[in-house]
N, C-alpha and C. Protein backbone atom coordinates (compact mmCIF):
# COMPACT_ATOMS: atom_id res chain seq x y z
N UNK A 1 -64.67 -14.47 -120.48
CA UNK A 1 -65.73 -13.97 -119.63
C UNK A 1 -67.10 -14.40 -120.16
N UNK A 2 -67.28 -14.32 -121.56
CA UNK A 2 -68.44 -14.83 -122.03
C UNK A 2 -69.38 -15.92 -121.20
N UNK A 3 -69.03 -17.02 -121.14
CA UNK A 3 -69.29 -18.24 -121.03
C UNK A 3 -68.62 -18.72 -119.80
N UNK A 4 -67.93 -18.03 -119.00
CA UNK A 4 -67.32 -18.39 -117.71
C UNK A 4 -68.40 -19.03 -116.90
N UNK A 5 -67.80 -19.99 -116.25
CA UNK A 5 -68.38 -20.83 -115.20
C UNK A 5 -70.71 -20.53 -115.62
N UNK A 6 -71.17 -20.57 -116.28
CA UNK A 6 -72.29 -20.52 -116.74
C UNK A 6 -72.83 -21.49 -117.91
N UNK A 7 -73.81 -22.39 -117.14
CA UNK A 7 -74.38 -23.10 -118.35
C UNK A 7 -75.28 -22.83 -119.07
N UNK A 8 -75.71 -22.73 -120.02
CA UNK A 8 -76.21 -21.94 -121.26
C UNK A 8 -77.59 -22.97 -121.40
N UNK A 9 -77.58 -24.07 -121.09
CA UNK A 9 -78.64 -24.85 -121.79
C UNK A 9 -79.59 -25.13 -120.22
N UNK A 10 -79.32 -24.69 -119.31
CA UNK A 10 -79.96 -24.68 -117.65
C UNK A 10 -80.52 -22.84 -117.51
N UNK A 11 -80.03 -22.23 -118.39
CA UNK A 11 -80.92 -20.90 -117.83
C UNK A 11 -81.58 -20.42 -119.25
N UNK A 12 -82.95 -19.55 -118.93
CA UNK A 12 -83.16 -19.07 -119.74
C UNK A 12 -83.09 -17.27 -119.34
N UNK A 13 -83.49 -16.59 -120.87
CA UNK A 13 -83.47 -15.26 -120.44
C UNK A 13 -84.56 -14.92 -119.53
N UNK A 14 -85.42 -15.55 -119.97
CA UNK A 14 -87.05 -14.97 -119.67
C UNK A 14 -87.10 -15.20 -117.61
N UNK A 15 -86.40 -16.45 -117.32
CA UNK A 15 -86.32 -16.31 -116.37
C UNK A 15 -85.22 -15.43 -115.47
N UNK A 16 -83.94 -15.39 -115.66
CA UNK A 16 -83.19 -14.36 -115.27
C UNK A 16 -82.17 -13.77 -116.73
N UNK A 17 -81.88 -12.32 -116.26
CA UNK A 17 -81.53 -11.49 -117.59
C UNK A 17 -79.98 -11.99 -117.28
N UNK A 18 -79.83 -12.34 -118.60
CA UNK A 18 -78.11 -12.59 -118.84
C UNK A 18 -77.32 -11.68 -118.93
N UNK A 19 -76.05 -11.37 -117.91
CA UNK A 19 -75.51 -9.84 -118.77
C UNK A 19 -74.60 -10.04 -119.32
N UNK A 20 -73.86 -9.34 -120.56
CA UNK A 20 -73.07 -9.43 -121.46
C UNK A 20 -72.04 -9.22 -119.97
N UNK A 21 -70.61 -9.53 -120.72
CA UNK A 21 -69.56 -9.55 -119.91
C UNK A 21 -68.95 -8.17 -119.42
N UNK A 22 -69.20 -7.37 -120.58
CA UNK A 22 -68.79 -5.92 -120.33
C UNK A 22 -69.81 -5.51 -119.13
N UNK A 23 -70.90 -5.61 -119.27
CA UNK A 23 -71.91 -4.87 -118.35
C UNK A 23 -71.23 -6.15 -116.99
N UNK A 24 -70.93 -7.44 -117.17
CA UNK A 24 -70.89 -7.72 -115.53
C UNK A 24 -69.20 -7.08 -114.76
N UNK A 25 -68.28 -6.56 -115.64
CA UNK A 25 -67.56 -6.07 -115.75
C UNK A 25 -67.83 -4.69 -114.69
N UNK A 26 -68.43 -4.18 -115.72
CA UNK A 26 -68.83 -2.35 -115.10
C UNK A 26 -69.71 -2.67 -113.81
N UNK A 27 -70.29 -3.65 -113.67
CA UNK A 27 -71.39 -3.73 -112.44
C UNK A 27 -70.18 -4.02 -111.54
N UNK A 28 -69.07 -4.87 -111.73
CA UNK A 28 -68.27 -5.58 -110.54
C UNK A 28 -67.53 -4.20 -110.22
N UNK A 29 -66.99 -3.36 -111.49
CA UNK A 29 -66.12 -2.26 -111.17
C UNK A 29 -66.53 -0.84 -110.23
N UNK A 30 -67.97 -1.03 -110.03
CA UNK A 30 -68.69 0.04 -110.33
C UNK A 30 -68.73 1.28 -111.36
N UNK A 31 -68.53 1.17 -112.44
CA UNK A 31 -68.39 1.81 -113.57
C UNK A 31 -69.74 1.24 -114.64
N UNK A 32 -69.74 2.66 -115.47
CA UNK A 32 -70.63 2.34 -116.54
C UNK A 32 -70.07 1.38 -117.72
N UNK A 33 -71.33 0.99 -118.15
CA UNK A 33 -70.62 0.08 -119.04
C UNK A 33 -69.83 0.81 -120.13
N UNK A 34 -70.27 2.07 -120.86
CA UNK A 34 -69.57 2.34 -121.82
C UNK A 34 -68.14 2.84 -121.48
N UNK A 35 -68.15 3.43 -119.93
CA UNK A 35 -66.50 3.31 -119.57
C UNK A 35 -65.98 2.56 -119.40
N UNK A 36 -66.19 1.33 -119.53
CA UNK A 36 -65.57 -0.14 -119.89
C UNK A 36 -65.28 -0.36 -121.13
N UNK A 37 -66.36 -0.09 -121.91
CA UNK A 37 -65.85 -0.13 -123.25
C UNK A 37 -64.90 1.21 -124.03
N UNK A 38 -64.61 1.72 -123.16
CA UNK A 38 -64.05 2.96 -123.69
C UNK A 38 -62.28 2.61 -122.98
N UNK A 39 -62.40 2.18 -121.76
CA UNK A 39 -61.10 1.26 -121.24
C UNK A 39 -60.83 0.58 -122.27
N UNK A 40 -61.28 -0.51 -122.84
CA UNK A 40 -61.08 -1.54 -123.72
C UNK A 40 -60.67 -1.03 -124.86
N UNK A 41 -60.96 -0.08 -125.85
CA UNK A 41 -60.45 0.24 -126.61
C UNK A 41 -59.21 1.73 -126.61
N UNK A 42 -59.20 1.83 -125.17
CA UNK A 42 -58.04 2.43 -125.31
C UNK A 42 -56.51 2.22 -125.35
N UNK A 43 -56.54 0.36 -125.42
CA UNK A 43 -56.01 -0.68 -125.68
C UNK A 43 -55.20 -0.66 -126.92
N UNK A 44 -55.98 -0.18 -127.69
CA UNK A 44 -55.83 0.19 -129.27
C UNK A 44 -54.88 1.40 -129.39
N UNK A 45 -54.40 1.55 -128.37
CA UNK A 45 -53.59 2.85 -128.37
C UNK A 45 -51.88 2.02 -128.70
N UNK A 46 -51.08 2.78 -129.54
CA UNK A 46 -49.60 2.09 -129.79
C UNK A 46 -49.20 2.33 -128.24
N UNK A 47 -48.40 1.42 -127.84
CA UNK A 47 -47.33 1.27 -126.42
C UNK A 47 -47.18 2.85 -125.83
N UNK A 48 -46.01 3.53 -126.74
CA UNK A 48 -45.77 4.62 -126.30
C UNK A 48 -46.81 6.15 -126.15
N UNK A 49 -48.28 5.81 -126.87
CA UNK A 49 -49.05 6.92 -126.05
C UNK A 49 -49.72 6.15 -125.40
N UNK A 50 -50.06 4.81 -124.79
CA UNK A 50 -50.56 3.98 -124.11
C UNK A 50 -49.63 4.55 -122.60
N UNK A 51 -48.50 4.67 -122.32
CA UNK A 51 -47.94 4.82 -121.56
C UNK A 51 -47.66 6.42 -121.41
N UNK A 52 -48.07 7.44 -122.13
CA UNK A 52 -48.46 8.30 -122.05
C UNK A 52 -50.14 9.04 -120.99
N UNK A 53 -50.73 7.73 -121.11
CA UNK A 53 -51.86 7.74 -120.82
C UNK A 53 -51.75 7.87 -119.56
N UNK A 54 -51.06 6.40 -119.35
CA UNK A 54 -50.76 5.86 -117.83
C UNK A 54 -49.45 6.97 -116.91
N UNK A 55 -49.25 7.63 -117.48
CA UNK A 55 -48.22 8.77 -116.84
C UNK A 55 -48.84 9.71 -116.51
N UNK A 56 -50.25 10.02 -116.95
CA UNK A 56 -51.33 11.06 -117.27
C UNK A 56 -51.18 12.23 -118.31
N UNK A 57 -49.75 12.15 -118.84
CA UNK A 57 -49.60 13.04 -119.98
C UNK A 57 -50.93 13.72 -121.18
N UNK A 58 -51.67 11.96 -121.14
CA UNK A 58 -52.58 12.45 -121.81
C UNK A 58 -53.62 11.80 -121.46
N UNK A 59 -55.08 12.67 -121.22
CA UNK A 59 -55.91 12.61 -120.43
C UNK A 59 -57.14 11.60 -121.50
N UNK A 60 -58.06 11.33 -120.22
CA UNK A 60 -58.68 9.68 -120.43
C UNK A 60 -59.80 9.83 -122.04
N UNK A 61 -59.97 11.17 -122.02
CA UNK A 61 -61.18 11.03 -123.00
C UNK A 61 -60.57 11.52 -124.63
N UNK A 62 -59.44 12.42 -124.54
CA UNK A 62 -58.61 12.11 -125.78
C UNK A 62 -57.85 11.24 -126.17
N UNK A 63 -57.66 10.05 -124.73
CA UNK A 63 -57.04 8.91 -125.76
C UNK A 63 -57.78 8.14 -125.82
N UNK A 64 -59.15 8.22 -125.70
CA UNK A 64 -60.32 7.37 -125.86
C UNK A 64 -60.50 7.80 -127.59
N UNK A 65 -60.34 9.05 -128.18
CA UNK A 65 -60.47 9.15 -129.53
C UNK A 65 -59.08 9.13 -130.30
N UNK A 66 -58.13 9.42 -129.63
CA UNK A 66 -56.86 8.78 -130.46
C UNK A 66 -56.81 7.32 -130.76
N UNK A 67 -57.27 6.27 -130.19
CA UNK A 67 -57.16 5.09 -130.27
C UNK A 67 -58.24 4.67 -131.31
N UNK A 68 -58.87 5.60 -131.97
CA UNK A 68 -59.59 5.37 -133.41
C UNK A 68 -58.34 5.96 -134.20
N UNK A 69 -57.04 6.07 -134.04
CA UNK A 69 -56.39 6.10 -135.36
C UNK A 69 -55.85 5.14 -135.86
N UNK A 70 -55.29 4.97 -136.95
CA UNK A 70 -54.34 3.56 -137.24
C UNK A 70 -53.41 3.87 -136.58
N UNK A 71 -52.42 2.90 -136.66
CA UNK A 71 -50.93 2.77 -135.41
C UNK A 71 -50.36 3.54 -136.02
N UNK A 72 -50.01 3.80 -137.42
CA UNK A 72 -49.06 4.10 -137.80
C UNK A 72 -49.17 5.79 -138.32
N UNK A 73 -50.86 6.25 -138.14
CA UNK A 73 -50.90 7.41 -137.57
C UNK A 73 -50.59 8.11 -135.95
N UNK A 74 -50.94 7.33 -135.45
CA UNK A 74 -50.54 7.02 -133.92
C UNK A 74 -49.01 7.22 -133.43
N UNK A 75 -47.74 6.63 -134.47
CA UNK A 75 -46.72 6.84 -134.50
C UNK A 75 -46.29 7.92 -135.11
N UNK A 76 -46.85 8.75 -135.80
CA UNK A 76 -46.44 9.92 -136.38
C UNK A 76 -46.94 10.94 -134.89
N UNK A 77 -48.14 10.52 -134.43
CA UNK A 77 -48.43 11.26 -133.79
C UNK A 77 -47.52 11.58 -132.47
N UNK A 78 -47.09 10.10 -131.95
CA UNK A 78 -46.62 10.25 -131.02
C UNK A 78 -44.94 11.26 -130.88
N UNK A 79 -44.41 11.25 -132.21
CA UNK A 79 -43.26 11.63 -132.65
C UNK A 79 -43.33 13.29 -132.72
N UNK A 80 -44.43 13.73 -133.11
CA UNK A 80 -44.97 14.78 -133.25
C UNK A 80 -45.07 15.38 -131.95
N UNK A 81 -45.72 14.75 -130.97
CA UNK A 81 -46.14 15.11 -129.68
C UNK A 81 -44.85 15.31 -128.81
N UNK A 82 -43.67 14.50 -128.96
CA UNK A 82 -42.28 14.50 -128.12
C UNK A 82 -41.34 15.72 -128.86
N UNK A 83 -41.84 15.73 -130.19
CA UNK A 83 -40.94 17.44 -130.90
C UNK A 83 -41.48 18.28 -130.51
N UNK A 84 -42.80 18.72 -130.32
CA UNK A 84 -43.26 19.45 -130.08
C UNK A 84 -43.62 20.22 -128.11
N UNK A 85 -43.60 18.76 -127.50
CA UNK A 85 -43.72 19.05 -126.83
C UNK A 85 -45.54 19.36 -125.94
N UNK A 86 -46.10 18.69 -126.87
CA UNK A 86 -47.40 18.66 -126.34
C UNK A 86 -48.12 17.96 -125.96
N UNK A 87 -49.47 17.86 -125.54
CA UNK A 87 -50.08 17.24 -125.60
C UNK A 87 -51.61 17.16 -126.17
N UNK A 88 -52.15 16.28 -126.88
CA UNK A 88 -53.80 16.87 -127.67
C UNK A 88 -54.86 16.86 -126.12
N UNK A 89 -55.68 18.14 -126.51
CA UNK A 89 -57.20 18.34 -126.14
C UNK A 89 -58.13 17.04 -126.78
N UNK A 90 -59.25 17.64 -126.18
CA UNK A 90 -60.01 16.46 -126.70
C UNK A 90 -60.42 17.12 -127.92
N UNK A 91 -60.70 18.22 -128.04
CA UNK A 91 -61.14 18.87 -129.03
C UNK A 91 -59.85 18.48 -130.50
N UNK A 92 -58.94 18.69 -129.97
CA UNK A 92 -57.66 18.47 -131.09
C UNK A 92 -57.96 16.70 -131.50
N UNK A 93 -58.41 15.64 -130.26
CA UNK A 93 -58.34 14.29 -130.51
C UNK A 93 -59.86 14.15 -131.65
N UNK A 94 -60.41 15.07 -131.23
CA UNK A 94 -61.60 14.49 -132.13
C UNK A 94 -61.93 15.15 -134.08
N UNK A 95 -60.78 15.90 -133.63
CA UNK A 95 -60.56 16.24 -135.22
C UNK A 95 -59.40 15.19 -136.17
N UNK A 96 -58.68 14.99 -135.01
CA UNK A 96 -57.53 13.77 -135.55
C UNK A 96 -58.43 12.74 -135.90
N UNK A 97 -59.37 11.74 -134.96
CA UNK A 97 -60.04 10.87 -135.39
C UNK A 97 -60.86 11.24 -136.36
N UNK A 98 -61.52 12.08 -136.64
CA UNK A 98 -62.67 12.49 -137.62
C UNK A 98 -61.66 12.28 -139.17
N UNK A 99 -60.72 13.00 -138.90
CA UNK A 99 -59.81 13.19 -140.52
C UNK A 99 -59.09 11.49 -140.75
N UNK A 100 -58.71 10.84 -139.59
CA UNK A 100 -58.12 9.35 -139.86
C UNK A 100 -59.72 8.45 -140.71
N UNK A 101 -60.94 9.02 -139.65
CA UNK A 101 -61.66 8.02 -140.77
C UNK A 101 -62.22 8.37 -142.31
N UNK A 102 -61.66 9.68 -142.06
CA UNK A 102 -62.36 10.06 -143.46
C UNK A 102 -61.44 9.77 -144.41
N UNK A 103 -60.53 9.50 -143.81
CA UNK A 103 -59.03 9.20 -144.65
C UNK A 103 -57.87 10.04 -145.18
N UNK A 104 -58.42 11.14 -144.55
CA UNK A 104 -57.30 12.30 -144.64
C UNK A 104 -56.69 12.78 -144.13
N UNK A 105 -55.93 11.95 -143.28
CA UNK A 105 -54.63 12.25 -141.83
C UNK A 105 -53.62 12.15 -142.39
N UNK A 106 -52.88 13.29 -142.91
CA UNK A 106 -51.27 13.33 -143.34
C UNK A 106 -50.38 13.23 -142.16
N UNK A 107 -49.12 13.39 -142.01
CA UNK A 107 -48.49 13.73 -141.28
C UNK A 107 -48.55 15.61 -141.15
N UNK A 108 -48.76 16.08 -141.87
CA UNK A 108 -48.69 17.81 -142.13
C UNK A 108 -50.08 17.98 -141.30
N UNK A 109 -51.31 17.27 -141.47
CA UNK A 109 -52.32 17.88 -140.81
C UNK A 109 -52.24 17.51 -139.10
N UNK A 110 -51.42 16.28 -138.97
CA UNK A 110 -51.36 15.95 -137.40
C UNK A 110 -50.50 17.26 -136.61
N UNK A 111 -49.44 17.40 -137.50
CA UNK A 111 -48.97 18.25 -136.82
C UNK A 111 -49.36 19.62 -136.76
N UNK A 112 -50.49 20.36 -138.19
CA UNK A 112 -51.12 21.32 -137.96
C UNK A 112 -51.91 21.65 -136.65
N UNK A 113 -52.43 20.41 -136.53
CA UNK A 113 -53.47 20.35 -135.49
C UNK A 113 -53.01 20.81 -134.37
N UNK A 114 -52.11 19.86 -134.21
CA UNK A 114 -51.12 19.67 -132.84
C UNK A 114 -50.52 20.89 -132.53
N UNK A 115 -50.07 21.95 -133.44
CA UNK A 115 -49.51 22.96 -133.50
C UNK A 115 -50.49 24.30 -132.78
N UNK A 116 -51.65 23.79 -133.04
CA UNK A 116 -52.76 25.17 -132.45
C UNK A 116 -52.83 25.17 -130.99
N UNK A 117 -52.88 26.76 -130.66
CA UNK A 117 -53.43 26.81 -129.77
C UNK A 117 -54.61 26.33 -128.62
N UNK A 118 -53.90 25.30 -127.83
CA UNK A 118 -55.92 25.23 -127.37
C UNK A 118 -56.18 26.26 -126.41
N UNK A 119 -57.82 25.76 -126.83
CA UNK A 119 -58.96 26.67 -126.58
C UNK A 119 -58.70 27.30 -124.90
N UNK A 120 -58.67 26.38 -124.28
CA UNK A 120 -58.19 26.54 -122.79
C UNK A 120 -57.27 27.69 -122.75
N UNK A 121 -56.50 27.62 -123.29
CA UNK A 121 -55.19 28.69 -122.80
C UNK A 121 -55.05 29.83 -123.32
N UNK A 122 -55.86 29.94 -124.06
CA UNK A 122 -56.48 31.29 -125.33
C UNK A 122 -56.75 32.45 -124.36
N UNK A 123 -55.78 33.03 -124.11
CA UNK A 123 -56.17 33.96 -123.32
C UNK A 123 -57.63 33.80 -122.08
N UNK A 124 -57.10 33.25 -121.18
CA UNK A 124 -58.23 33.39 -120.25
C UNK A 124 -57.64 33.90 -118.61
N UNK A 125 -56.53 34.39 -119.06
CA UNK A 125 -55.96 34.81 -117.74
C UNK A 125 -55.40 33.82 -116.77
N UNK A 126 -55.82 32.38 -117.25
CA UNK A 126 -55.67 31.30 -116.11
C UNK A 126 -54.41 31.04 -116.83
N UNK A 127 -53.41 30.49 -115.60
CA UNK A 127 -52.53 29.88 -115.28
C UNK A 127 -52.44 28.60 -114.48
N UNK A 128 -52.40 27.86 -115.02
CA UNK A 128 -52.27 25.96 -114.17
C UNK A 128 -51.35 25.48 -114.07
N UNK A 129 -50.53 25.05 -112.80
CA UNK A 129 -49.60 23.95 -112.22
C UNK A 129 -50.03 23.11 -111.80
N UNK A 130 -49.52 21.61 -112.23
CA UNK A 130 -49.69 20.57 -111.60
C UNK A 130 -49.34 20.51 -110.63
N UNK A 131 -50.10 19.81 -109.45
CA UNK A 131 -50.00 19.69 -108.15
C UNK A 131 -48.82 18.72 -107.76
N UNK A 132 -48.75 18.00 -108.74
CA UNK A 132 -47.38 16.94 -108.74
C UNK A 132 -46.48 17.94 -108.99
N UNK A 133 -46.15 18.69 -109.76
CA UNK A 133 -45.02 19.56 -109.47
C UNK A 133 -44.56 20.52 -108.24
N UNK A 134 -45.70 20.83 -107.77
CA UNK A 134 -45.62 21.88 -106.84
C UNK A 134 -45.33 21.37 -105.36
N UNK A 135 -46.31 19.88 -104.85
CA UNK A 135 -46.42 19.64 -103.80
C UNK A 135 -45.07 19.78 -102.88
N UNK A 136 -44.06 19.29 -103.61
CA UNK A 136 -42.83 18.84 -102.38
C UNK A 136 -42.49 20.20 -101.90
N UNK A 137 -42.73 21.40 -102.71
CA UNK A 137 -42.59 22.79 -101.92
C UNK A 137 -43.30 22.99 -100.42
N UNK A 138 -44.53 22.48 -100.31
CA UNK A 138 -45.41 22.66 -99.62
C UNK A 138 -45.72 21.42 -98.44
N UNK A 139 -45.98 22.02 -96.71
CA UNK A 139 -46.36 21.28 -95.90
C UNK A 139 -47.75 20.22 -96.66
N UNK A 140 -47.65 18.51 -96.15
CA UNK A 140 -48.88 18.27 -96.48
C UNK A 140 -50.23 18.95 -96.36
N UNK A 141 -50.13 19.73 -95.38
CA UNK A 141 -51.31 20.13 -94.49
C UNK A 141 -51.91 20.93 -95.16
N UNK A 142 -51.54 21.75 -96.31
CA UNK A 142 -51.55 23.07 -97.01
C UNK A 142 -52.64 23.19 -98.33
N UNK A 143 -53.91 23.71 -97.94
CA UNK A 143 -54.59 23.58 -99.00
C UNK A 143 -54.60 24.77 -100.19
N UNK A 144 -55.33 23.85 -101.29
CA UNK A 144 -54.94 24.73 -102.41
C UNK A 144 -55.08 26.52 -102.34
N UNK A 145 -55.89 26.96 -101.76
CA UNK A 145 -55.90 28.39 -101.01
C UNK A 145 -54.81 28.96 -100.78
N UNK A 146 -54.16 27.91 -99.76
CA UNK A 146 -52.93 28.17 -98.71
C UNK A 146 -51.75 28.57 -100.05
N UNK A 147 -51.88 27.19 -100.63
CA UNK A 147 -50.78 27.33 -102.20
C UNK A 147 -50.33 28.17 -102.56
N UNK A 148 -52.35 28.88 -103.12
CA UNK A 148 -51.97 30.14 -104.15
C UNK A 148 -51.51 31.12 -103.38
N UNK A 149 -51.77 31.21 -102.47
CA UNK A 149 -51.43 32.83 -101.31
C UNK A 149 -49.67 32.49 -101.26
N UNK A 150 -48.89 31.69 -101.25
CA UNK A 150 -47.62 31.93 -100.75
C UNK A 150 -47.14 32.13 -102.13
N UNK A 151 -47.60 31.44 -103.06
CA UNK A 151 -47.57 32.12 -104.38
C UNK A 151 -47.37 32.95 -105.09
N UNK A 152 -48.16 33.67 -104.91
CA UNK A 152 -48.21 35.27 -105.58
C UNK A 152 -47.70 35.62 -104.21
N UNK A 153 -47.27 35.39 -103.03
CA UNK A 153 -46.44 36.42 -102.37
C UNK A 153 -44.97 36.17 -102.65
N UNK A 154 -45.02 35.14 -102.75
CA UNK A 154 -43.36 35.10 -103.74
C UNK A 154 -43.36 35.47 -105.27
N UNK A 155 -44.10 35.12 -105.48
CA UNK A 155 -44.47 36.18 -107.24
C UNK A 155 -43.69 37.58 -107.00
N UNK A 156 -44.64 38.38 -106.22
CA UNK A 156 -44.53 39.34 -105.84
C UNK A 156 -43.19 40.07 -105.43
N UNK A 157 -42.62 39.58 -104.56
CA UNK A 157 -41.43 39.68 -103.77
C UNK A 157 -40.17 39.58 -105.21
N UNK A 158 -40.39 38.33 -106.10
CA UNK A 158 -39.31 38.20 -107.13
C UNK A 158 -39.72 39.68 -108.08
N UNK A 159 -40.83 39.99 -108.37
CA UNK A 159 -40.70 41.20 -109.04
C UNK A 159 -40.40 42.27 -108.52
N UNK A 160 -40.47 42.86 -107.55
CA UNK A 160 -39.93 43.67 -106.47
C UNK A 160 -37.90 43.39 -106.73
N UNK A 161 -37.69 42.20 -106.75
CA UNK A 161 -36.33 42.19 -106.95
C UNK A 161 -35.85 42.67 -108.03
N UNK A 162 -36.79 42.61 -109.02
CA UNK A 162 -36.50 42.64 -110.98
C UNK A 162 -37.04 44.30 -110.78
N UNK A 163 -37.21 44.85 -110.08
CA UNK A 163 -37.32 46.34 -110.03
C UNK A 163 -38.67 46.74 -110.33
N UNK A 164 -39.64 45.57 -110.30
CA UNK A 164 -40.93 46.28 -111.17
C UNK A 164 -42.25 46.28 -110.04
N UNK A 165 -42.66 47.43 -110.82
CA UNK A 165 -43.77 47.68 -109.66
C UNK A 165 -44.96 46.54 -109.30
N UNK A 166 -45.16 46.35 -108.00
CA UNK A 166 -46.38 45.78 -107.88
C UNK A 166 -47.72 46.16 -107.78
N UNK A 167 -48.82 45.36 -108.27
CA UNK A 167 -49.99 45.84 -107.98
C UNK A 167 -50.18 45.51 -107.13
């Protein structure tokens, strides 16, 4: 991209501004440039949370800081993440990267990490389903409103079966 189809010794800056490739990149994509460069190095991610990514398992801005680990923290991690069953916050990704550059990423602290509670689910009363799970229950037509209401009326109805009172 550098040097693509552009002659170097026929333009100057002063007359038109040259853009680096990333920026003609983000201009063609409509994206910023640093989310180009944040694409690009999420590259740096080993295969199997690379394809984690792309499944959406794990979301765009924690594997934007997992991909500052070495691979072979990366592979502990990923091993960690399929026993366990999780997936990192960003908050969890940016303590992993912080400890890989400082140089103190064991396998014991990945999985400490990995092991905590996140912040999100810390008691806040909320409950989240993916919409990919749920949809094939539901007419297309049916908005998220519509969802929650048949929801908790089947909520409802199954506890009524289990003998327990409703509110």
């Amino acid at each position: 991209m550098k040097r693509q189809g552009e002659r170097t010794d026929l333009t100057s800056a002063g007359i038109r501004q040259k853009l680096s490739s990333v920026q003609k990149i983000a201009d063609d994509a409509g994206e910023g440039k640093t989310k180009i460069q944040q694409y690009i190095k999420i590259n740096d991610l080993i295969p199997e949370l690379l394809e984690m990514v792309d499944g959406n398992e794990i979301k765009f801005n924690p594997a934007y800081e997992l991909a500052f680990l070495r691979p072979e923290e990366q592979a502990v991690l990923y091993d960690i993440l399929q026993a366990e069953e999780v997936t990192p916050s960003l908050s969890q990704a940016q303590r992993l990267k912080r400890a890989s550059q400082e140089g103190r990423l064991s396998e014991q602290d990945i999985a400490a990490i990995m092991r905590e509670e996140k912040a999100q689910t810390r008691d806040t009363g909320k409950v989240t389903l993916p919409a990919k799970e749920i949809e094939q229950f539901f007419p297309k037509s049916y908005t998220p409103a519509q969802k929650k209401k048949v929801i908790v009326k089947l909520l409802a109805s199954w506890a009524r079966q289990r003998g327990e009172q409703v509110r």
